[in-house]
C-alpha atoms as a PDB file:
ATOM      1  CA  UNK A   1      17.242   3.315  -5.840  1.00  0.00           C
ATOM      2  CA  UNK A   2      13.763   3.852  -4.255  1.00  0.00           C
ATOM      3  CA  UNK A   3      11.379   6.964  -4.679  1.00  0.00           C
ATOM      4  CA  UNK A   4      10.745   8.887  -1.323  1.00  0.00           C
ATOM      5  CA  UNK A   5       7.120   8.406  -0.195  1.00  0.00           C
ATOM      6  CA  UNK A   6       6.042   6.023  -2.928  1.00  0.00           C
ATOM      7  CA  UNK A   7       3.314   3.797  -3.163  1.00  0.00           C
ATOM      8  CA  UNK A   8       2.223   0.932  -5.198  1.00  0.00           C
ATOM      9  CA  UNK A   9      -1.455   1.593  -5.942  1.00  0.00           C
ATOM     10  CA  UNK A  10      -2.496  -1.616  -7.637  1.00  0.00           C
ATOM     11  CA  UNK A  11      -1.132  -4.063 -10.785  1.00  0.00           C
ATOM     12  CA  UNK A  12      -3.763  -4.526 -13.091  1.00  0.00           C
ATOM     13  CA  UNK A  13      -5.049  -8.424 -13.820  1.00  0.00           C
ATOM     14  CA  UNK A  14      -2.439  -9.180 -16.975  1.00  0.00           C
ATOM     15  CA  UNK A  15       0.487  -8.366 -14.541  1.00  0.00           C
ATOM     16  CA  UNK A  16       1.213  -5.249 -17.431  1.00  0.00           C
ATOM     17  CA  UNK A  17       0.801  -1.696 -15.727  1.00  0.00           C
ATOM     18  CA  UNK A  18       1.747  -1.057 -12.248  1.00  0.00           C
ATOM     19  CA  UNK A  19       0.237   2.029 -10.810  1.00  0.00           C
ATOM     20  CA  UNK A  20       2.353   4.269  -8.468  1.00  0.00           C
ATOM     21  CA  UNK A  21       1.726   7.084  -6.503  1.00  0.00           C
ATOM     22  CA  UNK A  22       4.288   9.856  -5.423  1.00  0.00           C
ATOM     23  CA  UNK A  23       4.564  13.348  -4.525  1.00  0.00           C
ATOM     24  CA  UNK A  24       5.624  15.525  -7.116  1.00  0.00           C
ATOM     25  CA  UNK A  25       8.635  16.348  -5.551  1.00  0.00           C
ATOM     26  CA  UNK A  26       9.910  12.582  -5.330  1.00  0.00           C
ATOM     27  CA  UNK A  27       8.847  12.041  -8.482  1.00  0.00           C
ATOM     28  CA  UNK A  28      10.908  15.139 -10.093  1.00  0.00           C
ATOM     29  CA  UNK A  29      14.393  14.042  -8.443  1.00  0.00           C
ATOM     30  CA  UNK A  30      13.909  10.610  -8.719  1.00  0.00           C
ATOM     31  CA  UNK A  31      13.467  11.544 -12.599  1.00  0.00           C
ATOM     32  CA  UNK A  32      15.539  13.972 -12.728  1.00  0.00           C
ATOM     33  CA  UNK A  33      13.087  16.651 -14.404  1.00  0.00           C
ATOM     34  CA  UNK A  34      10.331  19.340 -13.396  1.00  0.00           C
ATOM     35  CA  UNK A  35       6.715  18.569 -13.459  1.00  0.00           C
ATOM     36  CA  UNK A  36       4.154  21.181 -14.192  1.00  0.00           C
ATOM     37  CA  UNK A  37       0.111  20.866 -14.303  1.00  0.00           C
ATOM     38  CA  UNK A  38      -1.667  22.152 -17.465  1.00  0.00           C
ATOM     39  CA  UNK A  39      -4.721  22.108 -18.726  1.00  0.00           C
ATOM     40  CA  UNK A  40      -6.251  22.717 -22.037  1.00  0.00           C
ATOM     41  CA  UNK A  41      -9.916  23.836 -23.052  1.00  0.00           C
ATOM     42  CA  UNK A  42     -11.690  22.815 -26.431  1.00  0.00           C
ATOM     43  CA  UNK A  43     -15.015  24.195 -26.599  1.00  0.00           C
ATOM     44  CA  UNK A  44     -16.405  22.638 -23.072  1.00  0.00           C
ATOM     45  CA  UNK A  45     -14.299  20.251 -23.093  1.00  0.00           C
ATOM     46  CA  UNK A  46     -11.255  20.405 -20.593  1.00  0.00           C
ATOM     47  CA  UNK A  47      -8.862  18.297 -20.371  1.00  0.00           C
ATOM     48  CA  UNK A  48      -6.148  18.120 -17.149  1.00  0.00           C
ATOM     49  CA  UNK A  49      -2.241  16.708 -17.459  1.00  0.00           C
ATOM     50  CA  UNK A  50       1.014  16.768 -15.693  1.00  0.00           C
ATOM     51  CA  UNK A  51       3.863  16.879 -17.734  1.00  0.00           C
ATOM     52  CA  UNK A  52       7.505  17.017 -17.332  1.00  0.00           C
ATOM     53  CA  UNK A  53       8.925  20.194 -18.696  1.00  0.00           C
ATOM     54  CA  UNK A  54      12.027  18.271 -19.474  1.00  0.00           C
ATOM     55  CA  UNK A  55      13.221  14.905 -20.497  1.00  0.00           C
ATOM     56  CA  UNK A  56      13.128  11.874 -17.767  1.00  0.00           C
ATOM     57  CA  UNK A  57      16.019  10.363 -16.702  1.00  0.00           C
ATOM     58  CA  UNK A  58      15.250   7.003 -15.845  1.00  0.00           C
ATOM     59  CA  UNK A  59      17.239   4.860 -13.226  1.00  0.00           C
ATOM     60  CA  UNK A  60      19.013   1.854 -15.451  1.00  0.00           C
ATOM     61  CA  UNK A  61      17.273  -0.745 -13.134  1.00  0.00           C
ATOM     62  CA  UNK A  62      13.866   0.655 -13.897  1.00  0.00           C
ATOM     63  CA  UNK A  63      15.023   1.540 -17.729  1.00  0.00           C
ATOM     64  CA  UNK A  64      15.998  -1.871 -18.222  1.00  0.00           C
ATOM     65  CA  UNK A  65      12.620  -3.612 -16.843  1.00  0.00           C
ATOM     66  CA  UNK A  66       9.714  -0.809 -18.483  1.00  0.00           C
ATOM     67  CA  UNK A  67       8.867  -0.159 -22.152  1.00  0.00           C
ATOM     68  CA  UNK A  68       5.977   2.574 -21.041  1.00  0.00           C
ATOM     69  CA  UNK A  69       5.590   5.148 -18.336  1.00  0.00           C
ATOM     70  CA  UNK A  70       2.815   7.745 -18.086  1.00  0.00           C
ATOM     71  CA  UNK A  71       2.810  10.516 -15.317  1.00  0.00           C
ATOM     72  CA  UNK A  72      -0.766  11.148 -15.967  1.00  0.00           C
ATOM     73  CA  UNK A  73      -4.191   9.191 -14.674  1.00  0.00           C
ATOM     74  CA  UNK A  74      -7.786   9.641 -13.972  1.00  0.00           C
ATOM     75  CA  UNK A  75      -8.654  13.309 -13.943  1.00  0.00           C
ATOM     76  CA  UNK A  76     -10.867  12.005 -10.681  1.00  0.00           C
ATOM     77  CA  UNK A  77      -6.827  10.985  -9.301  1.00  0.00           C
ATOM     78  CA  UNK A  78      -5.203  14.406 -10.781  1.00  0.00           C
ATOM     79  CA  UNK A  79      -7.844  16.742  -9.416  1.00  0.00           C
ATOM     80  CA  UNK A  80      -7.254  15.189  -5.728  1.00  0.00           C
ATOM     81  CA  UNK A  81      -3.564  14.960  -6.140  1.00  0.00           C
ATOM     82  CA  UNK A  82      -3.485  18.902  -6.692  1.00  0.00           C
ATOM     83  CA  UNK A  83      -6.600  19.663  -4.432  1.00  0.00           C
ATOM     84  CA  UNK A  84      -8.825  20.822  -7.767  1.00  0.00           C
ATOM     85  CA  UNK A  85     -12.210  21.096  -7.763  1.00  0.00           C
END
């Protein structure tokens, strides 16, 4: 099974994290969950996430070969994935 619109961003050196870029949308079927963008504010200090309002469903040929998956990245990458100043 293969994500609509997905692209490999870059594996880093140890061969351990694969980065991959989606839209939301592709990301919240191929999951089977919601996504939703929050952010919280401590004092001056923000800080941006997407998170899945429900659990992930993850294929079993992807469950079988990962031990970690994060949906969030670089607050430089969020803020251009959701056109944020």
């Amino acid at each position: 099974m293969q994500m609509d619109g997905a692209e490999i961003g870059g594996i880093d050196s140890n061969g351990d994290f694969i980065t991959v870029t989606a839209p939301a949308s592709s990301i919240e079927s191929y999951l089977s969950t919601s996504l939703s963008y929050r952010v919280s504010k401590r004092g001056i200090v923000e800080k941006k996430a997407i998170r899945a309002d429900k659990d992930l469903v993850l294929p079993a040929d992807v469950a079988e070969r990962i031990t970690f998956l994060s949906l969030n990245s670089r607050k430089s990458l969020i803020d251009r994935l959701i056109n944020i100043d």
